[in-house]
PDB file of N, CA and C in Angstrom:
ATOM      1  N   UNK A   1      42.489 100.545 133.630  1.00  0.00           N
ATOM      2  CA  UNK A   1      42.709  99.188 133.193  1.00  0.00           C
ATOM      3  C   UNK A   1      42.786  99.151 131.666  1.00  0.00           C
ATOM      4  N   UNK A   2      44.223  98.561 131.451  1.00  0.00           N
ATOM      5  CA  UNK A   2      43.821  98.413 129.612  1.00  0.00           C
ATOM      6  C   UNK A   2      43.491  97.037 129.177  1.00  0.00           C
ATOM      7  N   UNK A   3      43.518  96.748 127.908  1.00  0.00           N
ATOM      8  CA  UNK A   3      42.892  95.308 127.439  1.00  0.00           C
ATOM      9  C   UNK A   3      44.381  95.246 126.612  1.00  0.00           C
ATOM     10  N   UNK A   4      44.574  93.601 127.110  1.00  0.00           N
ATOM     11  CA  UNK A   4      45.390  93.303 126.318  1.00  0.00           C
ATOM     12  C   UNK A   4      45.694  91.877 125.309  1.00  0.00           C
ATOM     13  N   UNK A   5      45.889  91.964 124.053  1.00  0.00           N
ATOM     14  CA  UNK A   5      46.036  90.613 123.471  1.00  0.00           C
ATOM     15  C   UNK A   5      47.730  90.359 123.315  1.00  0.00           C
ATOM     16  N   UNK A   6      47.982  89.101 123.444  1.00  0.00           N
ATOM     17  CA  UNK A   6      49.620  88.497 123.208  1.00  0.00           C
ATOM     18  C   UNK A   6      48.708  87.891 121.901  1.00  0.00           C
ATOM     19  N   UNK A   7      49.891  87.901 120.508  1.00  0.00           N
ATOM     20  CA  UNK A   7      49.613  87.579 119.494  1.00  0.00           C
ATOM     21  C   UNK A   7      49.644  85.949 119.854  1.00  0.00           C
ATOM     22  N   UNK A   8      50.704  85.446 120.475  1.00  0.00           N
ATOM     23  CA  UNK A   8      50.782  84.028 120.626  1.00  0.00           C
ATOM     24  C   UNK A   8      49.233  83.514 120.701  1.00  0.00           C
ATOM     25  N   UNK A   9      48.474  84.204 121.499  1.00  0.00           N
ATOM     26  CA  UNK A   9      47.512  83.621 122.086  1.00  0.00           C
ATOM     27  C   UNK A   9      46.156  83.465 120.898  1.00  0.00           C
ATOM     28  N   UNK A  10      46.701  84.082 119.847  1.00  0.00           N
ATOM     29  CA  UNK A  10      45.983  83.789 118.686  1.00  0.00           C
ATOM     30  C   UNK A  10      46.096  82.519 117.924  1.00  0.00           C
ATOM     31  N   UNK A  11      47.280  82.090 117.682  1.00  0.00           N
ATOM     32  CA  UNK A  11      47.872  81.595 117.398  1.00  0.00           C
ATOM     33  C   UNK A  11      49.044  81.196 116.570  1.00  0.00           C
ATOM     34  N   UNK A  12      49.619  82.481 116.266  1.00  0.00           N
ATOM     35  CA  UNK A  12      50.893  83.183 115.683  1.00  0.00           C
ATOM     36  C   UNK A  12      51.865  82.358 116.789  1.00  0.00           C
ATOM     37  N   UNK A  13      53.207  82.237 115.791  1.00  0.00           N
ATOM     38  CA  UNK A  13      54.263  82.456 116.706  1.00  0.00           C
ATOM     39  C   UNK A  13      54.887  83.744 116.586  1.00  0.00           C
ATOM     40  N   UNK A  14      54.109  84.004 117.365  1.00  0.00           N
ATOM     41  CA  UNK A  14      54.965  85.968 117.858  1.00  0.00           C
ATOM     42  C   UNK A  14      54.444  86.236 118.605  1.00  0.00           C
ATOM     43  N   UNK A  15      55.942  87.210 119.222  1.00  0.00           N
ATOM     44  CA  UNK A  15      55.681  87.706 120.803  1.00  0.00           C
ATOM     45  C   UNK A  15      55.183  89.109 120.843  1.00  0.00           C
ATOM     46  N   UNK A  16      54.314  89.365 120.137  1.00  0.00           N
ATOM     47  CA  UNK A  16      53.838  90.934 120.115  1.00  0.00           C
ATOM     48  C   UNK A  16      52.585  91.023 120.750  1.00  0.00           C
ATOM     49  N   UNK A  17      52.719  91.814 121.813  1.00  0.00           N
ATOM     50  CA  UNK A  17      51.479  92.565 122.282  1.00  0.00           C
ATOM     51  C   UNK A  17      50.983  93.857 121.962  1.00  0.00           C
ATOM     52  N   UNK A  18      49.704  94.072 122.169  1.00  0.00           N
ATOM     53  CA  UNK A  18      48.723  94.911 122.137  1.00  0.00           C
ATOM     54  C   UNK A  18      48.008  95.323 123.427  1.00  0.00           C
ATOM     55  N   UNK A  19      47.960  96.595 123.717  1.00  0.00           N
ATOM     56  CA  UNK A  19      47.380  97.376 124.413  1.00  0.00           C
ATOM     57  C   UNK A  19      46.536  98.369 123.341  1.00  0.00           C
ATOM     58  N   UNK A  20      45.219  98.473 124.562  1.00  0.00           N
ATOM     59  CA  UNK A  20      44.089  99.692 124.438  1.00  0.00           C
ATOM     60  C   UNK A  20      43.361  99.442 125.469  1.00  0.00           C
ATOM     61  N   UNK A  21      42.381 100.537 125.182  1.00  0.00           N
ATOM     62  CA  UNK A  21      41.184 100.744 126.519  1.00  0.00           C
ATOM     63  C   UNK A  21      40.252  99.542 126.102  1.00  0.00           C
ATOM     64  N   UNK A  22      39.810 100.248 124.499  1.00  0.00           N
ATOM     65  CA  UNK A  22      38.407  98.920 124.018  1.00  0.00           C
ATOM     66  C   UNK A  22      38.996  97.773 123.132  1.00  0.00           C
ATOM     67  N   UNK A  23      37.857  97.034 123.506  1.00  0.00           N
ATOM     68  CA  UNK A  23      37.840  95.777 122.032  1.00  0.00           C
ATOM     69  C   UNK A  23      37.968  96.367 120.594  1.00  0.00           C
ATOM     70  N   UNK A  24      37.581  96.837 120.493  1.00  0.00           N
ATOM     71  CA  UNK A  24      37.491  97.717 119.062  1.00  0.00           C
ATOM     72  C   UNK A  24      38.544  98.367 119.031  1.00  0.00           C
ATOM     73  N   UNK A  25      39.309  98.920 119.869  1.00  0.00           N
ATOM     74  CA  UNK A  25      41.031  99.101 119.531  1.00  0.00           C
ATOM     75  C   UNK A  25      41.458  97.906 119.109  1.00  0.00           C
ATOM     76  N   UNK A  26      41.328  97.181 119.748  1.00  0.00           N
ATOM     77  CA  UNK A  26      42.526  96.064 119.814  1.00  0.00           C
ATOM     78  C   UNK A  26      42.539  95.241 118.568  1.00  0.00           C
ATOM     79  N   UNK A  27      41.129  95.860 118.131  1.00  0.00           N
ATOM     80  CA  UNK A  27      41.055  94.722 116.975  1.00  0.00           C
ATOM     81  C   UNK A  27      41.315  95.635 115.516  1.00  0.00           C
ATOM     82  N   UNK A  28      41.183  96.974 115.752  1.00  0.00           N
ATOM     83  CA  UNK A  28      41.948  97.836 114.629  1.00  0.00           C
ATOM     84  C   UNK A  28      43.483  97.318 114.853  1.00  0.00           C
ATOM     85  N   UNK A  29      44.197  97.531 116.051  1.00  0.00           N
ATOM     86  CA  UNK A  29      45.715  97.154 115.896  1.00  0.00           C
ATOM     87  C   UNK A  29      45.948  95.942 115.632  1.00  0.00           C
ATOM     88  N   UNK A  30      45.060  94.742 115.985  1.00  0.00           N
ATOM     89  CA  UNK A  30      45.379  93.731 115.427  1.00  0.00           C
ATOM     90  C   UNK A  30      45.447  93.445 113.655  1.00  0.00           C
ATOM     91  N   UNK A  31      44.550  94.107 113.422  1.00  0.00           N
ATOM     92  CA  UNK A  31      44.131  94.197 111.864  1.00  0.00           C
ATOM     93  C   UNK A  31      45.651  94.465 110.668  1.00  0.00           C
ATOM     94  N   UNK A  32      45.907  95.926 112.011  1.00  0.00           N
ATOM     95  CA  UNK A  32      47.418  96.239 111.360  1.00  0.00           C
ATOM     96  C   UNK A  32      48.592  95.348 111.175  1.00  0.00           C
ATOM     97  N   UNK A  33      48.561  95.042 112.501  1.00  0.00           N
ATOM     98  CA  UNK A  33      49.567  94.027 113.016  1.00  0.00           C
ATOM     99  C   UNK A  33      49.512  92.772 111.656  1.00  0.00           C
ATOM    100  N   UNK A  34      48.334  91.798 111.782  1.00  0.00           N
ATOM    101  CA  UNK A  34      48.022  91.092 110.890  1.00  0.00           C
ATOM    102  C   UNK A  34      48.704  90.874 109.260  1.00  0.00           C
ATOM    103  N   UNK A  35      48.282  92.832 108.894  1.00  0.00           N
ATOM    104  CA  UNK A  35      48.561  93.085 107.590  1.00  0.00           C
ATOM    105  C   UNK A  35      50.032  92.672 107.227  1.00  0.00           C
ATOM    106  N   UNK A  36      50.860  93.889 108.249  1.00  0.00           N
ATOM    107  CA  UNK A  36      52.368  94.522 107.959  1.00  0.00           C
ATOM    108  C   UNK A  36      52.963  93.276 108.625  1.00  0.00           C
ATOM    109  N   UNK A  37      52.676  92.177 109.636  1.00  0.00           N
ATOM    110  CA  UNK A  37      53.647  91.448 110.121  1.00  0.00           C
ATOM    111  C   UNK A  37      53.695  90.092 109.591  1.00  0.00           C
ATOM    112  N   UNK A  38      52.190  89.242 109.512  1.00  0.00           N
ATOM    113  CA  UNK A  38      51.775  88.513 109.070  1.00  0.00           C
ATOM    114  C   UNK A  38      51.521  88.353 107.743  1.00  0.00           C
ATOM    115  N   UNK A  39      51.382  89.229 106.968  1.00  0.00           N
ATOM    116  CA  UNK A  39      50.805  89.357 105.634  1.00  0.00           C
ATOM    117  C   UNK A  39      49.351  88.966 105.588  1.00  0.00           C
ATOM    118  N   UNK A  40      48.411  89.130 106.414  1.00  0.00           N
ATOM    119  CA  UNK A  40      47.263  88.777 106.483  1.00  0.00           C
ATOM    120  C   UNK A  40      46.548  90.095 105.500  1.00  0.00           C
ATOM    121  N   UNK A  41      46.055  89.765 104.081  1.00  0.00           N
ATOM    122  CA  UNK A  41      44.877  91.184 103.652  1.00  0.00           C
ATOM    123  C   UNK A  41      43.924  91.159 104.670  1.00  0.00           C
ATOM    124  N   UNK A  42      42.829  90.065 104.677  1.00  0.00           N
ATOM    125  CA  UNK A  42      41.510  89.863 105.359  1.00  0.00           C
ATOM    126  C   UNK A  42      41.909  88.953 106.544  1.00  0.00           C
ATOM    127  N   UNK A  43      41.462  89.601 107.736  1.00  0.00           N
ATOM    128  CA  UNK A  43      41.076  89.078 108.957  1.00  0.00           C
ATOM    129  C   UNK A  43      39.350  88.279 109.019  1.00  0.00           C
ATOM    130  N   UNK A  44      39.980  87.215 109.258  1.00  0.00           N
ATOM    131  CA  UNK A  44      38.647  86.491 108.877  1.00  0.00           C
ATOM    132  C   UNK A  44      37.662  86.626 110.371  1.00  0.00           C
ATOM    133  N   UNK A  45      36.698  86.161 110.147  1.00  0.00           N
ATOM    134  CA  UNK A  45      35.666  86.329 110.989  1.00  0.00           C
ATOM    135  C   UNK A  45      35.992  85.284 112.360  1.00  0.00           C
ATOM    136  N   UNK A  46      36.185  84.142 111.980  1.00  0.00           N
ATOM    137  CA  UNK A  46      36.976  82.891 112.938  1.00  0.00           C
ATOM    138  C   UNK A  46      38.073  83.975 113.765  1.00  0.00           C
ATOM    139  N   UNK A  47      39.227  84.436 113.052  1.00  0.00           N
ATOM    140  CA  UNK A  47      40.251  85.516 113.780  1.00  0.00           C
ATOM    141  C   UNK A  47      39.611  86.286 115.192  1.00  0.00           C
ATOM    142  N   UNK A  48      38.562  87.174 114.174  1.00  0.00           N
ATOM    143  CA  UNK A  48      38.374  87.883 115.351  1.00  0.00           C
ATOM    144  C   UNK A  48      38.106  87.078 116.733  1.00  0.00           C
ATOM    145  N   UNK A  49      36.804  86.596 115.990  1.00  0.00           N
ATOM    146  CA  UNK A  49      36.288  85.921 117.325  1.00  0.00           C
ATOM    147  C   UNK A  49      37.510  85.324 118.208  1.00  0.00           C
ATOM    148  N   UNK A  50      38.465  84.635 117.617  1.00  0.00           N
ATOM    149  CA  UNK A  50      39.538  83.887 118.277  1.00  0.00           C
ATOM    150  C   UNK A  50      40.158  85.200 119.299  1.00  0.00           C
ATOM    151  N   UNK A  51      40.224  86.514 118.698  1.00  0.00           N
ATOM    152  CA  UNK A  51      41.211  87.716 119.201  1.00  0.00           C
ATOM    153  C   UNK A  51      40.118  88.226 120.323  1.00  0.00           C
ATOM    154  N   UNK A  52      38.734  87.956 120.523  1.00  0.00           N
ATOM    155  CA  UNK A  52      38.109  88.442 121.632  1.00  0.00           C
ATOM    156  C   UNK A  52      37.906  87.816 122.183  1.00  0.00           C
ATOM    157  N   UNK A  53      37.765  86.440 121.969  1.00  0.00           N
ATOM    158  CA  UNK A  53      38.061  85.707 123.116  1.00  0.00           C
ATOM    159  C   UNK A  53      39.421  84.855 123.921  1.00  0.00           C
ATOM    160  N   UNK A  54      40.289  85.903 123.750  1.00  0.00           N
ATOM    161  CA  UNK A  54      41.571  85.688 124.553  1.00  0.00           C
ATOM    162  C   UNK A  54      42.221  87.189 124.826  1.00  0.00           C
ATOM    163  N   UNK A  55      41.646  88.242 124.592  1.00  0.00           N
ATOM    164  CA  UNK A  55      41.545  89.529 125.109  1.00  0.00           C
ATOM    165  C   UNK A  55      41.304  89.595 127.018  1.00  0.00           C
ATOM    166  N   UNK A  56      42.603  89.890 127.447  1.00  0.00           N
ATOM    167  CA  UNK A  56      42.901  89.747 128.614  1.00  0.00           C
ATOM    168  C   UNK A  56      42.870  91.278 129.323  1.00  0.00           C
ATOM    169  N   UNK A  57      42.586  92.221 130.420  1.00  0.00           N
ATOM    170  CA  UNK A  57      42.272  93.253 131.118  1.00  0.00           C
ATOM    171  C   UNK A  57      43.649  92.983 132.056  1.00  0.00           C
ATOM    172  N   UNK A  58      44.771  94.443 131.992  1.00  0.00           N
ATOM    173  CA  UNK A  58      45.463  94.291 133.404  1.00  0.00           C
ATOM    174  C   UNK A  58      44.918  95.481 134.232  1.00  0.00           C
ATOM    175  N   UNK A  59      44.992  94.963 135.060  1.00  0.00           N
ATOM    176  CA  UNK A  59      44.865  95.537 136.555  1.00  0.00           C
ATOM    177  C   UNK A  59      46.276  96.301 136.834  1.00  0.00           C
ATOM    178  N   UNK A  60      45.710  97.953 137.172  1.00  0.00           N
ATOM    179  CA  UNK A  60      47.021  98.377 137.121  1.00  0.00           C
ATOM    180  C   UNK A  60      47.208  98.333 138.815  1.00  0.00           C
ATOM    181  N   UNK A  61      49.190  98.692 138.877  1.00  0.00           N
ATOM    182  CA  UNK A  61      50.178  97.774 140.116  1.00  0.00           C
ATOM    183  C   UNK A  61      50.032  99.283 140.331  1.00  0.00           C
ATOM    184  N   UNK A  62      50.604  99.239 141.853  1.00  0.00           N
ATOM    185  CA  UNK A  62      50.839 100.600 142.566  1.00  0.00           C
ATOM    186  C   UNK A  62      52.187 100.326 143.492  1.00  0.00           C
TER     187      UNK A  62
END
């Protein structure tokens, strides 16, 4: 099962997702993401929290 965030769901308009195993991935790639797409330097503390709590798990299909 990986964890996944849709940037939308942050509240960006953008359609970029993120995959990893942990929270703590997701929130290094978000960080990146943030920097290079958004121009975000600092991910604020409000962010995160906003990015773990809409951190979604898929269930993998067979």
């Amino acid at each position: 099962m990986a964890k996944l965030l849709r940037c939308r769901d942050v509240g960006f308009d953008c359609e970029a997702e993120v995959r990893a195993d942990t929270d703590a991935e997701i929130l290094d790639q978000v960080a990146r993401h943030a920097r290079e797409v958004h121009g975000l330097e600092d991910v604020s503390d409000e962010v995160v929290a906003k990015v773990l709590s809409v951190i979604t798990t898929e269930h993998a299909t067979t």
